[in-house]
C-alpha atoms as a PDB file:
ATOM      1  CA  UNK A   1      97.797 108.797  77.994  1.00  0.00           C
ATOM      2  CA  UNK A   2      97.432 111.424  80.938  1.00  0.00           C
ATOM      3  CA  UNK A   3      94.565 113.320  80.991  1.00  0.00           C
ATOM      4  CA  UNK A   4      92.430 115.351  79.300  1.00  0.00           C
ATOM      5  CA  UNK A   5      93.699 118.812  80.489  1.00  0.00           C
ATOM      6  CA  UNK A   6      96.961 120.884  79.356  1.00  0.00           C
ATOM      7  CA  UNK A   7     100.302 119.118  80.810  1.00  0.00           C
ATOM      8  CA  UNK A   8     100.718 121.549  84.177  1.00  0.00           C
ATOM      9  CA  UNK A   9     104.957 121.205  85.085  1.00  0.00           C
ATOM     10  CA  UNK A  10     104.911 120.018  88.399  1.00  0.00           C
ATOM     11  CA  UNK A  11     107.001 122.723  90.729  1.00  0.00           C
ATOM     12  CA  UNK A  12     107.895 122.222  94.301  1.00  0.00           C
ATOM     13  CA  UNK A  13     111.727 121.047  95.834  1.00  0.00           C
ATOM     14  CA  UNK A  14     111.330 117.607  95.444  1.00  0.00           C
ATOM     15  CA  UNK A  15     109.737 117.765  91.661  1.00  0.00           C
ATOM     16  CA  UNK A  16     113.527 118.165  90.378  1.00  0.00           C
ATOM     17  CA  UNK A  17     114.125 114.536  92.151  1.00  0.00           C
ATOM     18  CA  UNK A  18     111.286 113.132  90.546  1.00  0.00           C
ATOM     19  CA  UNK A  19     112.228 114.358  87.184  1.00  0.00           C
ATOM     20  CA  UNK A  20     115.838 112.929  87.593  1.00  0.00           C
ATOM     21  CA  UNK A  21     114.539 109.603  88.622  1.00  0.00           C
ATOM     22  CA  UNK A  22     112.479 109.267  84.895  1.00  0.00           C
ATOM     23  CA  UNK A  23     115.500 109.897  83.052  1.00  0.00           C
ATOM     24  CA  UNK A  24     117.287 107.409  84.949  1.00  0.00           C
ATOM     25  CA  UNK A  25     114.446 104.723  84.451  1.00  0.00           C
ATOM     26  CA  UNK A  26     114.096 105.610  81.258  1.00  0.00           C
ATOM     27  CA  UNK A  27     117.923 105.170  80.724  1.00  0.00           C
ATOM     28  CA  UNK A  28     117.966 101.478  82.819  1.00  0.00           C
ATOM     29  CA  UNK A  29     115.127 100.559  80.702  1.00  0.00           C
ATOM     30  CA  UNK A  30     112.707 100.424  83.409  1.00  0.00           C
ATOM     31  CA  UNK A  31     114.420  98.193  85.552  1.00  0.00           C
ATOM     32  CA  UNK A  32     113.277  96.796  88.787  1.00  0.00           C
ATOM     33  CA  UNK A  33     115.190  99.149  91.072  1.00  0.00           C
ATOM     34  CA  UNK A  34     114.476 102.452  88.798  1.00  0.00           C
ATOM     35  CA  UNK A  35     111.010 101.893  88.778  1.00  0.00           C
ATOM     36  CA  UNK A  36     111.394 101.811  92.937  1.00  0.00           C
ATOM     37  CA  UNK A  37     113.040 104.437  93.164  1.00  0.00           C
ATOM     38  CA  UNK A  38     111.384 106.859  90.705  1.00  0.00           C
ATOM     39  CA  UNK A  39     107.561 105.616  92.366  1.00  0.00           C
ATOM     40  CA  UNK A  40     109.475 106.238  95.713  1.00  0.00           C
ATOM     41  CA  UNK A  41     110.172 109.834  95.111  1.00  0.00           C
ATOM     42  CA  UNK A  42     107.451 110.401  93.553  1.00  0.00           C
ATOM     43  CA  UNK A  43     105.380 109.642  96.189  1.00  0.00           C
ATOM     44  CA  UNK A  44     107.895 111.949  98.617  1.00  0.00           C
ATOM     45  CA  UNK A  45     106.648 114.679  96.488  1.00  0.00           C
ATOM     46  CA  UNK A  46     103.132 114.301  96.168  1.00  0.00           C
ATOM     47  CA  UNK A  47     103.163 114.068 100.008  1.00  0.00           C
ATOM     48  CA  UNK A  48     105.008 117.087  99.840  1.00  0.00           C
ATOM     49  CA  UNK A  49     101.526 118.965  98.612  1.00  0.00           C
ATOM     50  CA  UNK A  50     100.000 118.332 102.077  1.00  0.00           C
ATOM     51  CA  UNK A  51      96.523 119.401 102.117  1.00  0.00           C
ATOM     52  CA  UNK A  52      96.876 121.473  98.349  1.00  0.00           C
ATOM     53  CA  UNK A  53      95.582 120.104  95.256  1.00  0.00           C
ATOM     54  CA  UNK A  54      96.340 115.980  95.429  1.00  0.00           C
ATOM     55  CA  UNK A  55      94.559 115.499  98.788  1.00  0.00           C
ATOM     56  CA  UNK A  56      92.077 117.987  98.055  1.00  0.00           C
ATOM     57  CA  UNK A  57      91.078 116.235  94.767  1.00  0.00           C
ATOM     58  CA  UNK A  58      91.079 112.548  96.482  1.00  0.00           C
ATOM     59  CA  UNK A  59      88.404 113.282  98.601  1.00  0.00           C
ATOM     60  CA  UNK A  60      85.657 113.688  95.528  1.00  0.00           C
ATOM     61  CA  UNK A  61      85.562 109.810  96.036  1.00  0.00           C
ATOM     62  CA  UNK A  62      83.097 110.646  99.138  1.00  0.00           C
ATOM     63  CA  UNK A  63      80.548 111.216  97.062  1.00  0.00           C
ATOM     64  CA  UNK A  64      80.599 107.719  94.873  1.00  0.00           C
ATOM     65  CA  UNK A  65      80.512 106.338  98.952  1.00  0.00           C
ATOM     66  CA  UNK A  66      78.007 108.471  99.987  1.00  0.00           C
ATOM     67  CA  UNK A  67      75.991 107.271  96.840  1.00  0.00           C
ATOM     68  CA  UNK A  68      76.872 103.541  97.577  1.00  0.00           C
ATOM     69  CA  UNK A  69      76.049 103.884 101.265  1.00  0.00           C
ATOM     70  CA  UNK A  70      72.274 105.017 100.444  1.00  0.00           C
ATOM     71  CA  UNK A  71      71.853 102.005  98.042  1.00  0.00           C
ATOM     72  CA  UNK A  72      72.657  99.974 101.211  1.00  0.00           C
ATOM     73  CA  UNK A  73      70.519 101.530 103.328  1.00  0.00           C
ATOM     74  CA  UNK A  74      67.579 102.975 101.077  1.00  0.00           C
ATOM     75  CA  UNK A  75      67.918 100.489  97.706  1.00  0.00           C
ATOM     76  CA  UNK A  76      68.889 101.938  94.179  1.00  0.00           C
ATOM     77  CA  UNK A  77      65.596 103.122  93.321  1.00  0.00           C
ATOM     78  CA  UNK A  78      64.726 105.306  96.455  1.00  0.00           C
ATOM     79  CA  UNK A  79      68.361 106.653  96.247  1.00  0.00           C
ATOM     80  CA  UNK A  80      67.661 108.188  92.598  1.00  0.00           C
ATOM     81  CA  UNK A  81      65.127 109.848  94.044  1.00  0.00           C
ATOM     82  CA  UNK A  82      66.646 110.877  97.121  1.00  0.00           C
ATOM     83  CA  UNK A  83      69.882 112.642  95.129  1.00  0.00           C
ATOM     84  CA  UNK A  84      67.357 114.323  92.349  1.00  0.00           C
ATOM     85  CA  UNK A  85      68.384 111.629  89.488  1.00  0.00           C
ATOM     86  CA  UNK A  86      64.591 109.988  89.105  1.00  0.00           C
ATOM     87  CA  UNK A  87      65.320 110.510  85.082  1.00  0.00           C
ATOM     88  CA  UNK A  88      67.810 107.541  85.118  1.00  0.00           C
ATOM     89  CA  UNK A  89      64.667 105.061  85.786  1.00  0.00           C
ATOM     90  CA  UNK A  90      63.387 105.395  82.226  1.00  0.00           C
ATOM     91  CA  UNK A  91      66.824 105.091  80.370  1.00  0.00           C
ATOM     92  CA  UNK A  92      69.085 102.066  79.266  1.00  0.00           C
ATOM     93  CA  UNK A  93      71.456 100.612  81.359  1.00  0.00           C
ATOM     94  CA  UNK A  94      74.270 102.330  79.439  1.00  0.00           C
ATOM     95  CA  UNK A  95      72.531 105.677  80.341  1.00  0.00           C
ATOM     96  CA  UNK A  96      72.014 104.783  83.636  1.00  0.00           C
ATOM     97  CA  UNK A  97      75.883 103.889  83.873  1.00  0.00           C
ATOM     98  CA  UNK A  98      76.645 107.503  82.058  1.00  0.00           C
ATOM     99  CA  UNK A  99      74.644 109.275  84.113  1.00  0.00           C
ATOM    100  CA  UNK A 100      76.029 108.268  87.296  1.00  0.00           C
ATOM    101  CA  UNK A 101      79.203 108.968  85.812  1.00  0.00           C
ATOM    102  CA  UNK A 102      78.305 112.226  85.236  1.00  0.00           C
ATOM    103  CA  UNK A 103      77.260 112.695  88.853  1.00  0.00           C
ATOM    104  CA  UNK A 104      80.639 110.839  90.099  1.00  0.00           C
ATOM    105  CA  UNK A 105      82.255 112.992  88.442  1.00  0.00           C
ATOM    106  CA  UNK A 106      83.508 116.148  90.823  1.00  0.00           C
ATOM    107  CA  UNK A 107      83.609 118.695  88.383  1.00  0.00           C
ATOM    108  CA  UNK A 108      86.175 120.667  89.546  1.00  0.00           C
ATOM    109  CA  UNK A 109      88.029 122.382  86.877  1.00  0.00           C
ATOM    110  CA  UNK A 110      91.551 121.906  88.241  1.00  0.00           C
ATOM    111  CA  UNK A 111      94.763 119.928  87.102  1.00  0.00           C
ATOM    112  CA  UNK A 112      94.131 117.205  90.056  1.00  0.00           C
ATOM    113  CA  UNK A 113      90.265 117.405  90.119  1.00  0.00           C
ATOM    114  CA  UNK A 114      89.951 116.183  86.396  1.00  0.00           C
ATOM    115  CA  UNK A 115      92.685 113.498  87.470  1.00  0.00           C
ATOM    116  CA  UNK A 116      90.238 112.256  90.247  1.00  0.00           C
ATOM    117  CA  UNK A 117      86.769 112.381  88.182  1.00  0.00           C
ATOM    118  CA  UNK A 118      89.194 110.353  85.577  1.00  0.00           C
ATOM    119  CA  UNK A 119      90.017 108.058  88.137  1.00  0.00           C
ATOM    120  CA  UNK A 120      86.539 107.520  89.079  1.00  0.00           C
ATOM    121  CA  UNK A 121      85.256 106.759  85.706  1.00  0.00           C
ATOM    122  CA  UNK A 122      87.707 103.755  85.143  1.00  0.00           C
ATOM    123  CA  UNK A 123      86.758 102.760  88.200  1.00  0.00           C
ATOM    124  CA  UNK A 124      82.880 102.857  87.640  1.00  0.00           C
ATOM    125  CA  UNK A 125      83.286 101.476  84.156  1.00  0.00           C
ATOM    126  CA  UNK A 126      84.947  98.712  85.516  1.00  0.00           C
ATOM    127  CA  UNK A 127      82.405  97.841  88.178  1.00  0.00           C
ATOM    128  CA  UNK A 128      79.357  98.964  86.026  1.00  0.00           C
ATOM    129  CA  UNK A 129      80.356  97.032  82.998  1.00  0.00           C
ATOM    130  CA  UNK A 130      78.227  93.913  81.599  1.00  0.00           C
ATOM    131  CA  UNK A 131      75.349  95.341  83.630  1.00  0.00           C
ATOM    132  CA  UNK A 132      72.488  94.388  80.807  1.00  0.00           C
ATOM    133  CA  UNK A 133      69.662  94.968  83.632  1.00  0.00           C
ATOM    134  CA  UNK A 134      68.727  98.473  85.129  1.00  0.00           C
ATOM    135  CA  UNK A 135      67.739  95.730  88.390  1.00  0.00           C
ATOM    136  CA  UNK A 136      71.135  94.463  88.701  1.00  0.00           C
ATOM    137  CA  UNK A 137      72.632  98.102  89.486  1.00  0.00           C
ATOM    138  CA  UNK A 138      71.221  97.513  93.186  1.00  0.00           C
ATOM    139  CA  UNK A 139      72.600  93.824  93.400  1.00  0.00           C
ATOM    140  CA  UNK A 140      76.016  95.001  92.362  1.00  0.00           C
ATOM    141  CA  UNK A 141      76.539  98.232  94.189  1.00  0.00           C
ATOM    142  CA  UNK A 142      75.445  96.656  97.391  1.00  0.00           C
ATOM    143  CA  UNK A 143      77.839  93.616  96.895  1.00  0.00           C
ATOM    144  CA  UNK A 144      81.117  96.242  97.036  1.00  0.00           C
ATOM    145  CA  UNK A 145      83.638  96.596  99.412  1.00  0.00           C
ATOM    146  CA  UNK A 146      83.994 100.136 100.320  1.00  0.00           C
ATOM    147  CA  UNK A 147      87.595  99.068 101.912  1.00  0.00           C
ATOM    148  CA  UNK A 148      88.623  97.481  98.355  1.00  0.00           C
ATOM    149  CA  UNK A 149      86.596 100.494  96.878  1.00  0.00           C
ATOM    150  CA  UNK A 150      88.789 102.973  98.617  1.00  0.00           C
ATOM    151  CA  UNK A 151      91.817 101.475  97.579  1.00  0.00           C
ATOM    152  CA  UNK A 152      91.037 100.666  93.633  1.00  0.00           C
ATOM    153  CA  UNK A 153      90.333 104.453  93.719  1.00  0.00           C
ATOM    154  CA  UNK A 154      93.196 105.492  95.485  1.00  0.00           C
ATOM    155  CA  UNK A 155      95.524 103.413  93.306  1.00  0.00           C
ATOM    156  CA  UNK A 156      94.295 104.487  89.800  1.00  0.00           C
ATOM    157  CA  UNK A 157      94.500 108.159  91.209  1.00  0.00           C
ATOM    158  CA  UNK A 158      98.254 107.415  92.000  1.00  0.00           C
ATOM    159  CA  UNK A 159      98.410 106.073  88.675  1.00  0.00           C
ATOM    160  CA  UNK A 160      96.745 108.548  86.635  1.00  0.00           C
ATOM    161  CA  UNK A 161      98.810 111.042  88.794  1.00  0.00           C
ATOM    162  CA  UNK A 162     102.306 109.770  87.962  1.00  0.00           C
ATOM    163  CA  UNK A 163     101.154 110.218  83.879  1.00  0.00           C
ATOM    164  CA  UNK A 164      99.654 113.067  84.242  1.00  0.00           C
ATOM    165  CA  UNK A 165     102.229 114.915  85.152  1.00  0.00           C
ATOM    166  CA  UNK A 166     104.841 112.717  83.173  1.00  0.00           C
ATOM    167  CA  UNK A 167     103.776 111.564  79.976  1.00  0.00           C
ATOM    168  CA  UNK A 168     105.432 114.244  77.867  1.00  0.00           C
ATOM    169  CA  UNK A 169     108.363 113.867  79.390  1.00  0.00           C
ATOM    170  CA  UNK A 170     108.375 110.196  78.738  1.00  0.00           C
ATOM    171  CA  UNK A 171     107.835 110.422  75.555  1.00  0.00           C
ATOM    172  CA  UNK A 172     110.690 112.984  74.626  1.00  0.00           C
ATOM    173  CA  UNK A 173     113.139 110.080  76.246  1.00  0.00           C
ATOM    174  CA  UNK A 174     111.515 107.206  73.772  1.00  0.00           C
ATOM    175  CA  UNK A 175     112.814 106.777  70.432  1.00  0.00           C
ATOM    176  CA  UNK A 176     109.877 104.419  69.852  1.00  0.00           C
ATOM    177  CA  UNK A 177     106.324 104.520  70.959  1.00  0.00           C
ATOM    178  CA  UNK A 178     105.717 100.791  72.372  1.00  0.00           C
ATOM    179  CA  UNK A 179     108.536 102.125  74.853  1.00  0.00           C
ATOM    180  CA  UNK A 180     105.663 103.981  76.440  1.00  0.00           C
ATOM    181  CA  UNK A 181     103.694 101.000  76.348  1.00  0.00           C
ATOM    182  CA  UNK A 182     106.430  99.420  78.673  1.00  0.00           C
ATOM    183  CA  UNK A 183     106.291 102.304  81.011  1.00  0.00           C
ATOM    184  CA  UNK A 184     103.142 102.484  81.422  1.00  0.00           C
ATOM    185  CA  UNK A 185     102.916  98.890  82.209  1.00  0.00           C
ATOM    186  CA  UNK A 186     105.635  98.913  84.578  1.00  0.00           C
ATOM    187  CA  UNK A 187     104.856 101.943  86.554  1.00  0.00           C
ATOM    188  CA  UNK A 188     101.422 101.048  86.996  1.00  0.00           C
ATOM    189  CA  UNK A 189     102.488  97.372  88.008  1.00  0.00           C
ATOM    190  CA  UNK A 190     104.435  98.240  90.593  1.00  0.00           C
ATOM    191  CA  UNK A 191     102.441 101.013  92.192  1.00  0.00           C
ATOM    192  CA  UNK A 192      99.393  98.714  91.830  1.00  0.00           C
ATOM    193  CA  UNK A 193     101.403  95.774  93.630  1.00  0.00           C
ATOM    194  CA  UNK A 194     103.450  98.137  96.653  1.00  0.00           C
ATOM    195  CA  UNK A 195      99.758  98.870  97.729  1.00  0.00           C
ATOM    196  CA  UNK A 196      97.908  96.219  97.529  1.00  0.00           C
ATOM    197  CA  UNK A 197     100.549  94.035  99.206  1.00  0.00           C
ATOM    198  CA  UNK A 198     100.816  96.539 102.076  1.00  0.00           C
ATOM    199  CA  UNK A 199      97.845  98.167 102.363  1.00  0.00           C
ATOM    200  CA  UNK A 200      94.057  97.455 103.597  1.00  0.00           C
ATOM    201  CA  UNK A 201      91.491  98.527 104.588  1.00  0.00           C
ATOM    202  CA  UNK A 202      88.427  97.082 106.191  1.00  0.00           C
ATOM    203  CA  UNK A 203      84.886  97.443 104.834  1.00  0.00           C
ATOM    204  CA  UNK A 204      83.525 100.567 106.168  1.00  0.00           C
ATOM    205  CA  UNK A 205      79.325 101.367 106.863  1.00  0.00           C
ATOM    206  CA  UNK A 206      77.776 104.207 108.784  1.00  0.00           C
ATOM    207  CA  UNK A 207      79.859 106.907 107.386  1.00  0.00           C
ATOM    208  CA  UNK A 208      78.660 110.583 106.109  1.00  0.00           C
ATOM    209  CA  UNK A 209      80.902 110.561 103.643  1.00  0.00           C
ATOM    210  CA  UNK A 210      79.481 113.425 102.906  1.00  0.00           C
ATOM    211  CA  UNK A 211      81.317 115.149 106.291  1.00  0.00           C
ATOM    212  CA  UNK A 212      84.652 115.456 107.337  1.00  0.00           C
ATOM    213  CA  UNK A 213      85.004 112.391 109.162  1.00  0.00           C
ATOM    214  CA  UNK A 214      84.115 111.034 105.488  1.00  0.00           C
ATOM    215  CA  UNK A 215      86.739 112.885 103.902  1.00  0.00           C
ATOM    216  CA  UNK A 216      89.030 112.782 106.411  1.00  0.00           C
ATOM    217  CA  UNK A 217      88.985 108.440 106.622  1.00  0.00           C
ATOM    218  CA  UNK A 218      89.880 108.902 102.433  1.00  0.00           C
ATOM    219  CA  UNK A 219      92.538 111.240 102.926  1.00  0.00           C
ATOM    220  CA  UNK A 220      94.063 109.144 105.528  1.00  0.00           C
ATOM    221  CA  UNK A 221      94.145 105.920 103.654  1.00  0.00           C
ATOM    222  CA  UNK A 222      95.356 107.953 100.560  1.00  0.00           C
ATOM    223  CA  UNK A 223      98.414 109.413 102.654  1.00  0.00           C
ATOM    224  CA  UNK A 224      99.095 105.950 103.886  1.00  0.00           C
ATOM    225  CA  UNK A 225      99.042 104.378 100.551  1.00  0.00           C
ATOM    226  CA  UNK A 226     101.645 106.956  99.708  1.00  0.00           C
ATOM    227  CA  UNK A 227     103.697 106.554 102.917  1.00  0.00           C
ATOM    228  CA  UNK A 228     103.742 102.576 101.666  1.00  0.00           C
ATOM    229  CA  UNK A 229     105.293 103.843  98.025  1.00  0.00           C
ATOM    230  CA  UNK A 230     107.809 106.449  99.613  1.00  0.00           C
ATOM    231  CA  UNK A 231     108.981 104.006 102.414  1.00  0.00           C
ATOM    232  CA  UNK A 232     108.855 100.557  99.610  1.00  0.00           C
ATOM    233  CA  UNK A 233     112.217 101.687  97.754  1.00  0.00           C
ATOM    234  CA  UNK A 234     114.322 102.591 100.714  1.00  0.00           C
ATOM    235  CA  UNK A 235     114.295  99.358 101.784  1.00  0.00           C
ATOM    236  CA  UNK A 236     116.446  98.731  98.373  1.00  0.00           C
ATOM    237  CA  UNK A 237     118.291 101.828  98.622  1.00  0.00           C
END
């Protein structure tokens, strides 16, 4: 639940809002409309940041692209070499998966950085896993998406976002602990559905990632994905 790290208060005039908007869908058990409404503002707010933390932290995905991109063009094999991780060759698959993990991972040391390397590792687990074959990394990472890539990332950063900040509050409004269970299930349902019904974004090549167009194409499609949870509620307001 959440992350690693401390629990950091969010502050910032539209944090109170957000904060209100638990209690209440806490308090209508999570109904359809609460959950709307309390994703809705929550969005507003992480908006709010601009280019601080959030946005900042999104753009570590670049370098899982960039590292995808030179599989494409250069194979798995020559790309190892090319980004100074030859020592993977020799180990299991399952080292092979935790070292790339490890070199996902941003490293930052802030509140939002650890959320995005977080959100990356699910991520990579998830398209990593059942790999039994050093040979099939190359077959699998050249097979993805980087539109649907994008936009796993960006929704499990959303996710992981939301808890983050709001797990210990949650849990001082449950009198059980499968209560959080339904939370959890509910907000990431709905922030997970919002975005995927509403959002896309097209398989994208030739790309420094590495750049700023790079970073700037991730932090676009992260601030639409939150314009599509902000703007999803007041429809039902």
């Amino acid at each position: 639940m959440g992350t690693s790290k401390g629990y950091v208060p969010p502050t910032g005039y539209l944090w109170p809002d957000v904060k209100r908007d638990v209690t209440k869908m806490v308090k209508n058990n999570f109904s359809s409309t609460s959950v709307d409404k309390t994703i809705s503002s929550f969005a507003k707010a992480l908006s709010s940041s601009g280019t601080t933390s959030p946005s900042r932290a999104i753009q570590s995905g670049s370098k899982a692209l960039s590292f995808i991109d030179s599989v494409r063009r250069y194979g798995f094999s020559e790309t190892l070499d090319r980004l100074r991780l030859s020592h993977l060759k020799n180990e299991t698959p399952e080292n092979v998966r935790t070292g790339l993990l490890q070199y996902f991972s941003d490293g930052g040391s802030e509140f939002y950085d650890n959320i995005s390397s977080q959100s990356m590792n699910e991520l990579m687990r998830e398209l990593l896993k059942g790999i039994n074959d050093i040979s099939e990394y190359e077959d699998v990472i050249k097979s993805l998406d980087t539109g649907v890539f994008i936009q796993e990332f960006i929704i499990k950063f959303i996710q992981n976002c939301f808890f983050a900040n709001f797990t210990e509050k949650l849990l001082t409004l449950f009198d059980r602990l499968d209560r959080y269970e339904v939370a959890e299930r509910s907000v990431k349902t709905h922030i997970r559905n919002s975005i995927e019904r509403n959002f896309s974004a097209e398989d994208i090549q030739k790309v420094d990632w590495n750049g700023i167009e790079g970073k700037k194409i991730i932090n676009n499609l992260y601030n639409r994905a939150l314009e599509i949870l902000s703007a999803w509620s007041e429809v039902n307001d």
